[in-house]
C-alpha atoms as a PDB file:
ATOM      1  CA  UNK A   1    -220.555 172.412  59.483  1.00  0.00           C
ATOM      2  CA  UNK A   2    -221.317 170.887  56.003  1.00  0.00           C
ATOM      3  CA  UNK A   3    -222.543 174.016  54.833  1.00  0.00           C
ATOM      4  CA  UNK A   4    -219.564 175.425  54.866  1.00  0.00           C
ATOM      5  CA  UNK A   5    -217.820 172.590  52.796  1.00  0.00           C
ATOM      6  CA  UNK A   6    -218.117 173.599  48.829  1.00  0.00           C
ATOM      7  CA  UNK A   7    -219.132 171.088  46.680  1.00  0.00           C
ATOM      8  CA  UNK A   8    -220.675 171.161  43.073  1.00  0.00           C
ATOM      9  CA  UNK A   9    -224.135 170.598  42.189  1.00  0.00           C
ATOM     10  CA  UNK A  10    -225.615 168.105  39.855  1.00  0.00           C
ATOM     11  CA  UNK A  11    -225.947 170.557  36.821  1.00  0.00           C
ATOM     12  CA  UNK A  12    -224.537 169.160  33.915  1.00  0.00           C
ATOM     13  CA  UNK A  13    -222.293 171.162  32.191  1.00  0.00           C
ATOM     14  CA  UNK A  14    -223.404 172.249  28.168  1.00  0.00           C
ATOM     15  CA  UNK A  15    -223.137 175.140  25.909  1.00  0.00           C
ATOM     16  CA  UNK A  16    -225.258 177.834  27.059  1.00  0.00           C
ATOM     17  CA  UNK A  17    -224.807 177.409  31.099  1.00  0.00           C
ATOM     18  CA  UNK A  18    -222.186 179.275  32.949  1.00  0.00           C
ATOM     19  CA  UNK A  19    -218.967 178.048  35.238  1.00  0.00           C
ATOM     20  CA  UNK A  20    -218.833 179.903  38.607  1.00  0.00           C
ATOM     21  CA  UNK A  21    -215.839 178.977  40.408  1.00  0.00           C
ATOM     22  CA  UNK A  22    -215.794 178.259  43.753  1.00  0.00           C
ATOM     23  CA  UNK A  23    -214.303 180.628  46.517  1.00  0.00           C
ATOM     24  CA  UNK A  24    -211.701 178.867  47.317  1.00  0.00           C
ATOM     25  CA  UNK A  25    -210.137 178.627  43.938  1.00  0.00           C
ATOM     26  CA  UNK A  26    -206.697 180.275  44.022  1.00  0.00           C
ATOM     27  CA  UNK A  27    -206.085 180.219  40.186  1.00  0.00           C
ATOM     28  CA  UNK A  28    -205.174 183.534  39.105  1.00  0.00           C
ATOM     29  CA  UNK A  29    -206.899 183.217  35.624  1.00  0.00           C
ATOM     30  CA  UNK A  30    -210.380 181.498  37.307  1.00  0.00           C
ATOM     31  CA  UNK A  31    -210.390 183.144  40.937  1.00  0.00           C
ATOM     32  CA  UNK A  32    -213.455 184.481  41.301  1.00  0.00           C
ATOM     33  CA  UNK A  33    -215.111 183.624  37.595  1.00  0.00           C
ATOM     34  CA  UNK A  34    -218.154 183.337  35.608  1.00  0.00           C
ATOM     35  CA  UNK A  35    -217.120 181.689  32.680  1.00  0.00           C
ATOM     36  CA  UNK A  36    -220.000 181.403  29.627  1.00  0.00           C
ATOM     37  CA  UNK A  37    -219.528 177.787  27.895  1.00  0.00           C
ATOM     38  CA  UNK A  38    -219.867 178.567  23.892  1.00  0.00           C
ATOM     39  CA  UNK A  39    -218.761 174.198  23.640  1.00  0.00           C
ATOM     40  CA  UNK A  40    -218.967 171.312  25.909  1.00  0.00           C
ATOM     41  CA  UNK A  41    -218.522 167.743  24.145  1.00  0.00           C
ATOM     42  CA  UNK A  42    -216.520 164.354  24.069  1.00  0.00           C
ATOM     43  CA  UNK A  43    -213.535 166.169  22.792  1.00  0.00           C
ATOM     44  CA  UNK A  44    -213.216 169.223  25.194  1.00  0.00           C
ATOM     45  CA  UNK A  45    -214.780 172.324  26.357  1.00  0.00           C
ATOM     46  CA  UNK A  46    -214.400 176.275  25.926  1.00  0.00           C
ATOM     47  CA  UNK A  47    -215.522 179.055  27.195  1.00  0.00           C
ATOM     48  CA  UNK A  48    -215.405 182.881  27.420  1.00  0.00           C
ATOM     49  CA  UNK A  49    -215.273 184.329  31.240  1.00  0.00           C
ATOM     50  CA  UNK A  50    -217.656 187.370  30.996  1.00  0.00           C
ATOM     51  CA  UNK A  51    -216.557 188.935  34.428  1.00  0.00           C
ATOM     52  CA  UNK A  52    -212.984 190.102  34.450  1.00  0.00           C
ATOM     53  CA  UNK A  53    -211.369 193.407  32.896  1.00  0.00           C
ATOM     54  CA  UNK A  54    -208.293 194.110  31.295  1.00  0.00           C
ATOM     55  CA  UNK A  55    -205.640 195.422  33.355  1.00  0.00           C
ATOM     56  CA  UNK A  56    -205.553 198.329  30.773  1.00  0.00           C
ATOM     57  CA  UNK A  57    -208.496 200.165  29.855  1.00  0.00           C
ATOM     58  CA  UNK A  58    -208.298 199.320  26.433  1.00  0.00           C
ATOM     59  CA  UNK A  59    -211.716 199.976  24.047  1.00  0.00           C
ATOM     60  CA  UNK A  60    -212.352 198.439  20.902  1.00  0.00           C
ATOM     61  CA  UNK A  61    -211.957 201.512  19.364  1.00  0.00           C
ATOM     62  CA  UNK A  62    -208.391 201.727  19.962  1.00  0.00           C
ATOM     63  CA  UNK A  63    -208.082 198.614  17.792  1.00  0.00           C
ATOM     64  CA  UNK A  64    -210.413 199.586  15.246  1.00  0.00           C
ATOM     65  CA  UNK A  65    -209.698 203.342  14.888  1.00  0.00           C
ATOM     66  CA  UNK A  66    -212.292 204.068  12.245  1.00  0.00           C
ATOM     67  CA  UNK A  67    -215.283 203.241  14.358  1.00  0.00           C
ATOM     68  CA  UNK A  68    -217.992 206.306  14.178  1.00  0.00           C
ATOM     69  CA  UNK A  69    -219.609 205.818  17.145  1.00  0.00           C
ATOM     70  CA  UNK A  70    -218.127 208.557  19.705  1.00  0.00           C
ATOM     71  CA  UNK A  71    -219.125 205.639  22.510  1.00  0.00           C
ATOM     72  CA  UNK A  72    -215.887 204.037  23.597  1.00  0.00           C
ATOM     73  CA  UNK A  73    -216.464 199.881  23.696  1.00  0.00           C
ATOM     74  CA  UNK A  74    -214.814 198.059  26.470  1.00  0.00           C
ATOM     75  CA  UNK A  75    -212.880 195.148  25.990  1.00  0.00           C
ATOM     76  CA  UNK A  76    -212.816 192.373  28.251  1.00  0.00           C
ATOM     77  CA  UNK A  77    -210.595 189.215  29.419  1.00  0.00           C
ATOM     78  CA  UNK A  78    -212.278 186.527  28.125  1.00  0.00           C
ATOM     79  CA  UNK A  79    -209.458 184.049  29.529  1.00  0.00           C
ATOM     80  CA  UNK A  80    -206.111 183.143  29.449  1.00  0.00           C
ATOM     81  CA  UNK A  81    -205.717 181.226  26.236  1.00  0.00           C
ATOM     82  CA  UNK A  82    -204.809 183.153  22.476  1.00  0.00           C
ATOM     83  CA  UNK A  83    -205.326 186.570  23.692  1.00  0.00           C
ATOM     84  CA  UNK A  84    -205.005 188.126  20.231  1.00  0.00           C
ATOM     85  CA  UNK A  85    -208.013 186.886  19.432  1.00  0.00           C
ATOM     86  CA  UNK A  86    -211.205 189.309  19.523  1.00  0.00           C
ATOM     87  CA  UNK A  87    -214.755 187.196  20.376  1.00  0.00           C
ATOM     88  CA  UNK A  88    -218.151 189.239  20.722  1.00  0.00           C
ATOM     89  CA  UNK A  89    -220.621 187.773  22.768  1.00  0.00           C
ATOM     90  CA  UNK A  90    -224.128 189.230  21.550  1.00  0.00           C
ATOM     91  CA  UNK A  91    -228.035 189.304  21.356  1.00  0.00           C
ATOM     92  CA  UNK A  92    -228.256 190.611  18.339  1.00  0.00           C
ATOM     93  CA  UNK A  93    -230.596 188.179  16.183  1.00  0.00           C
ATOM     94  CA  UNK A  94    -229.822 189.480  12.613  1.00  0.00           C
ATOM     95  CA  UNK A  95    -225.997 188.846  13.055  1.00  0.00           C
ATOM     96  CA  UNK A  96    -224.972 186.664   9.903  1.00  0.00           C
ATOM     97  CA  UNK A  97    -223.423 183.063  11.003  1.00  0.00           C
ATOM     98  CA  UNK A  98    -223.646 184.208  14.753  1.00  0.00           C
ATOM     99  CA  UNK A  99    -223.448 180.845  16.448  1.00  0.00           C
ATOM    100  CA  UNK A 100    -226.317 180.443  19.368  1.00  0.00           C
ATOM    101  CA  UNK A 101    -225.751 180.011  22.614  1.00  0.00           C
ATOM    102  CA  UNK A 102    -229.779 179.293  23.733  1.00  0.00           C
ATOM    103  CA  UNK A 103    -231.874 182.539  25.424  1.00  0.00           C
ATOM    104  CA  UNK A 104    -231.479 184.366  22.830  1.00  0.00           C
ATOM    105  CA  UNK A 105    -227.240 185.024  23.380  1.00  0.00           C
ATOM    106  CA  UNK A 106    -225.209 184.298  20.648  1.00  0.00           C
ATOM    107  CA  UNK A 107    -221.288 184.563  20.178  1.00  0.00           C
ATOM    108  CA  UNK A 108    -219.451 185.908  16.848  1.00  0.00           C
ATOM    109  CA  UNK A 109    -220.662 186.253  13.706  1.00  0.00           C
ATOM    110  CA  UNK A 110    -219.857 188.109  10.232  1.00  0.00           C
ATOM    111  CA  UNK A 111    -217.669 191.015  11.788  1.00  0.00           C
ATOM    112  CA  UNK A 112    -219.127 193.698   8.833  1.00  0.00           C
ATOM    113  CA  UNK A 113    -222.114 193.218  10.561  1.00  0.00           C
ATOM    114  CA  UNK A 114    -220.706 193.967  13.784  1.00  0.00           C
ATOM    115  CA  UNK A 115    -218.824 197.223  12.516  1.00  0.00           C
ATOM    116  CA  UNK A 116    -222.019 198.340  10.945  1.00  0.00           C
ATOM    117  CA  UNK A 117    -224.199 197.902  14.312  1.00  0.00           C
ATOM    118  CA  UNK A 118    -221.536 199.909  16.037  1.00  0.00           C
ATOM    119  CA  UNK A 119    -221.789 202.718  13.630  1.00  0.00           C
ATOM    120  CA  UNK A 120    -225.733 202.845  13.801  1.00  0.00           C
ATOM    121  CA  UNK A 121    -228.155 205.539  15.776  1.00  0.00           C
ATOM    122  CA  UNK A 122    -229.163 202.720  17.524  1.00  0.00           C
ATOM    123  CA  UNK A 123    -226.414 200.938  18.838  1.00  0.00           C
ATOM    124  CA  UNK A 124    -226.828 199.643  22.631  1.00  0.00           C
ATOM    125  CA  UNK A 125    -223.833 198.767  24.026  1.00  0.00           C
ATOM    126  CA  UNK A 126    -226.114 196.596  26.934  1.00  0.00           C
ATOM    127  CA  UNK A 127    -226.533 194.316  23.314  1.00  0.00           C
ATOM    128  CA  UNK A 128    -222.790 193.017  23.218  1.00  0.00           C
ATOM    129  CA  UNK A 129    -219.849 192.369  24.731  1.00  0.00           C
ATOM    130  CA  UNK A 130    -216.169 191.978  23.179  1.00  0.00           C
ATOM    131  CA  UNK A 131    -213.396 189.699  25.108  1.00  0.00           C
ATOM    132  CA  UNK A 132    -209.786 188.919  23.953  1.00  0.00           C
ATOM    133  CA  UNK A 133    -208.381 185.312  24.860  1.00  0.00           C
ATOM    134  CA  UNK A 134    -210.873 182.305  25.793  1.00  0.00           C
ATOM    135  CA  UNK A 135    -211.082 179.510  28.623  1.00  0.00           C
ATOM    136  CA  UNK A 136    -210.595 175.846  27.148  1.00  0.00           C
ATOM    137  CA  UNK A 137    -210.524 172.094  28.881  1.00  0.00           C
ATOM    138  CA  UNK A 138    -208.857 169.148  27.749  1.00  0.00           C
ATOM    139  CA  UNK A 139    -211.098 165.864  26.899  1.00  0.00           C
ATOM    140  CA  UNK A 140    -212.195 164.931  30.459  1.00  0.00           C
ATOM    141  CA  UNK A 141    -210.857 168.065  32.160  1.00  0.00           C
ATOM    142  CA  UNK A 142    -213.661 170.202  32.831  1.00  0.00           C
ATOM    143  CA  UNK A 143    -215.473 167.073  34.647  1.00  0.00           C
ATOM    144  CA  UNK A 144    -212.502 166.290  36.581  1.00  0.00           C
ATOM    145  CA  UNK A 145    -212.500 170.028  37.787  1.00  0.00           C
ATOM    146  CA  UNK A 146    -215.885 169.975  38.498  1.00  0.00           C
ATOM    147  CA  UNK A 147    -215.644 166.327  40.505  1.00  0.00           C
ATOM    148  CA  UNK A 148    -212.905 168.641  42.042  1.00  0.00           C
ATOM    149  CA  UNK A 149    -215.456 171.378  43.396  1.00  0.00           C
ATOM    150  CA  UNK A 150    -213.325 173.805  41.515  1.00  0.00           C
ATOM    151  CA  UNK A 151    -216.979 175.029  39.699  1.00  0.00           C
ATOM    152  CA  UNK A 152    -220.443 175.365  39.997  1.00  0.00           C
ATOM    153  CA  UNK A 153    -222.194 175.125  36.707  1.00  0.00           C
ATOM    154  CA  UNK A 154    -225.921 177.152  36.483  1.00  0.00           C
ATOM    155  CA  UNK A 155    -227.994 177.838  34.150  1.00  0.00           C
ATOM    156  CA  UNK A 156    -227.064 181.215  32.164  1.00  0.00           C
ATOM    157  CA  UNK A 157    -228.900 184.644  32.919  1.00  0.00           C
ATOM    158  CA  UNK A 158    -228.895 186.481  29.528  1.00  0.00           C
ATOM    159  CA  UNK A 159    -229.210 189.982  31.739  1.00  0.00           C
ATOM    160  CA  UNK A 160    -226.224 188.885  33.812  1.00  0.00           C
ATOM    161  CA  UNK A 161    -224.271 187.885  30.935  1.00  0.00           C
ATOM    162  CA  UNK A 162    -224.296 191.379  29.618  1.00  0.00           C
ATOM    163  CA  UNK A 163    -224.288 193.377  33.380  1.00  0.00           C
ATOM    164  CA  UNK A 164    -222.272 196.644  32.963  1.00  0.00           C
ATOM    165  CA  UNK A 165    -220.914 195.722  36.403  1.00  0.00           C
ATOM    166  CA  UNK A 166    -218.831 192.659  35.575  1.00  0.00           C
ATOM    167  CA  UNK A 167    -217.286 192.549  39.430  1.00  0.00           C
ATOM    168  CA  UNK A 168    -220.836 191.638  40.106  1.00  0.00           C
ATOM    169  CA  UNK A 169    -221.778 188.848  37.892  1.00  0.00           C
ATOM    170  CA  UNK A 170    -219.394 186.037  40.243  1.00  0.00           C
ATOM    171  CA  UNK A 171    -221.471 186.825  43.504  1.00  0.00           C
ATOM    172  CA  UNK A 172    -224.541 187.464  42.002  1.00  0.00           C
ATOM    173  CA  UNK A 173    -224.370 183.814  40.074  1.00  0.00           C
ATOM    174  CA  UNK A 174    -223.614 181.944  43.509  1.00  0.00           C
ATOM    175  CA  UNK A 175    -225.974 184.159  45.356  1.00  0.00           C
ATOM    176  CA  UNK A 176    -228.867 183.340  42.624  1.00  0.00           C
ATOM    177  CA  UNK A 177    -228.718 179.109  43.628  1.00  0.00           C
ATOM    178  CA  UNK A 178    -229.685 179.940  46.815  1.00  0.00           C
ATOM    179  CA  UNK A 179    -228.823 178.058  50.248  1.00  0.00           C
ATOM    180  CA  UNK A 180    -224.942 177.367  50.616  1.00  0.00           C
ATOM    181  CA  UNK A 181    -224.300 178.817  47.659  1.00  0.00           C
ATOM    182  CA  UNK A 182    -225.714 182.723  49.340  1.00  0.00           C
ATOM    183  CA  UNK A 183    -223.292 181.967  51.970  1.00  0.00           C
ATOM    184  CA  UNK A 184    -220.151 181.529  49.997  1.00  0.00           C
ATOM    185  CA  UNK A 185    -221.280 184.531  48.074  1.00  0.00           C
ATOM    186  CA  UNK A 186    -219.936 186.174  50.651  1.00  0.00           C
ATOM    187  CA  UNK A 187    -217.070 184.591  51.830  1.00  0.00           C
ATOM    188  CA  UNK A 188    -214.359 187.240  51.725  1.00  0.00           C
ATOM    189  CA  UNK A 189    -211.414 187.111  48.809  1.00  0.00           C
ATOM    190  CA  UNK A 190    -208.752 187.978  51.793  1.00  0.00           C
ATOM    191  CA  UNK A 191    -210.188 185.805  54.760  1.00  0.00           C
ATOM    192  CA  UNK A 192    -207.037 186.944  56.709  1.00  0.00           C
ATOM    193  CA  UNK A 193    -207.505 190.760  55.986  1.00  0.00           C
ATOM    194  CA  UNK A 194    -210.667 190.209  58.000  1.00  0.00           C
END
């Protein structure tokens, strides 16, 4: 029966590695997230979860009506704090002042170079991803969560990071540790619709 209890592995959390939250987490902002950590030290943590929509389809070219590119830009919820603000997570290597995340991901940078990628022949839309809002802990939070079994932290997958399937990324993490994790992979969002 212990394999069904969830409890968080020995990964220490750091900038770079992902938050997967366990199945049983209830939290309406965090149920069922992958959350990318862009900071993790003594005075607090943040993060941008890379697997949830906004309710409304809205692109980045509604904000930014004089984008050229006819390809309309998702944006995504990238958590529940200071959702005005725009944050681009990226692999782009020439990005001016793009802060690095480690596998070659970075977040932000000078937004003229942004706008300018956008507008090029050769923009790839698998290169970058745009959230509003971010995911922050209090000193000593985070751990306390994770002591909690409220996450699972993992190493990052760049590929995963930037999946055009976001409803994926959350049982695709868990499923990728292997062992109990497979198993509550599965587990069902509803267990009493089943």
């Amino acid at each position: 029966m212990k394999i069904f209890q969830i409890e968080a592995n020995d990964i220490v959390p750091c900038k770079g590695r992902i938050l997967i939250s366990s199945p049983f987490l209830m939290d309406y902002n965090f149920s069922r997230s992958v959350i990318l950590l862009v900071q993790h030290s003594d005075d607090g943590s943040m993060g941008i979860v890379i697997n949830k929509g906004l309710i409304y389809n809205i692109t980045l070219n509604d904000i930014f009506p004089d984008i050229k590119s006819k390809v309309k830009i998702p944006l995504f919820k990238g958590g529940p704090l200071a959702r005005n603000s725009l944050f681009y997570i990226h692999k782009l290597d020439f990005i001016h002042n793009a802060i690095p995340l480690g596998d070659g991901v970075f977040i932000n940078g000078d937004f003229n170079d942004i706008m300018n990628y956008i507008d090029r022949d050769d923009y790839n839309q698998n290169n970058i991803k745009f959230f509003c809002g971010y995911a922050s802990w209090q000193i000593g939070q985070l751990q306390r969560e994770i002591n909690e079994n409220s996450w699972i932290v993992s190493s990052s997958n760049r590929e995963l990071i930037f999946d055009d399937k976001p409803n994926d990324i959350w049982g695709i993490s868990l499923d990728s540790l292997g062992g109990k994790y497979s198993i509550w992979a599965k587990y069902p969002k509803y267990p009493i619709l089943n």
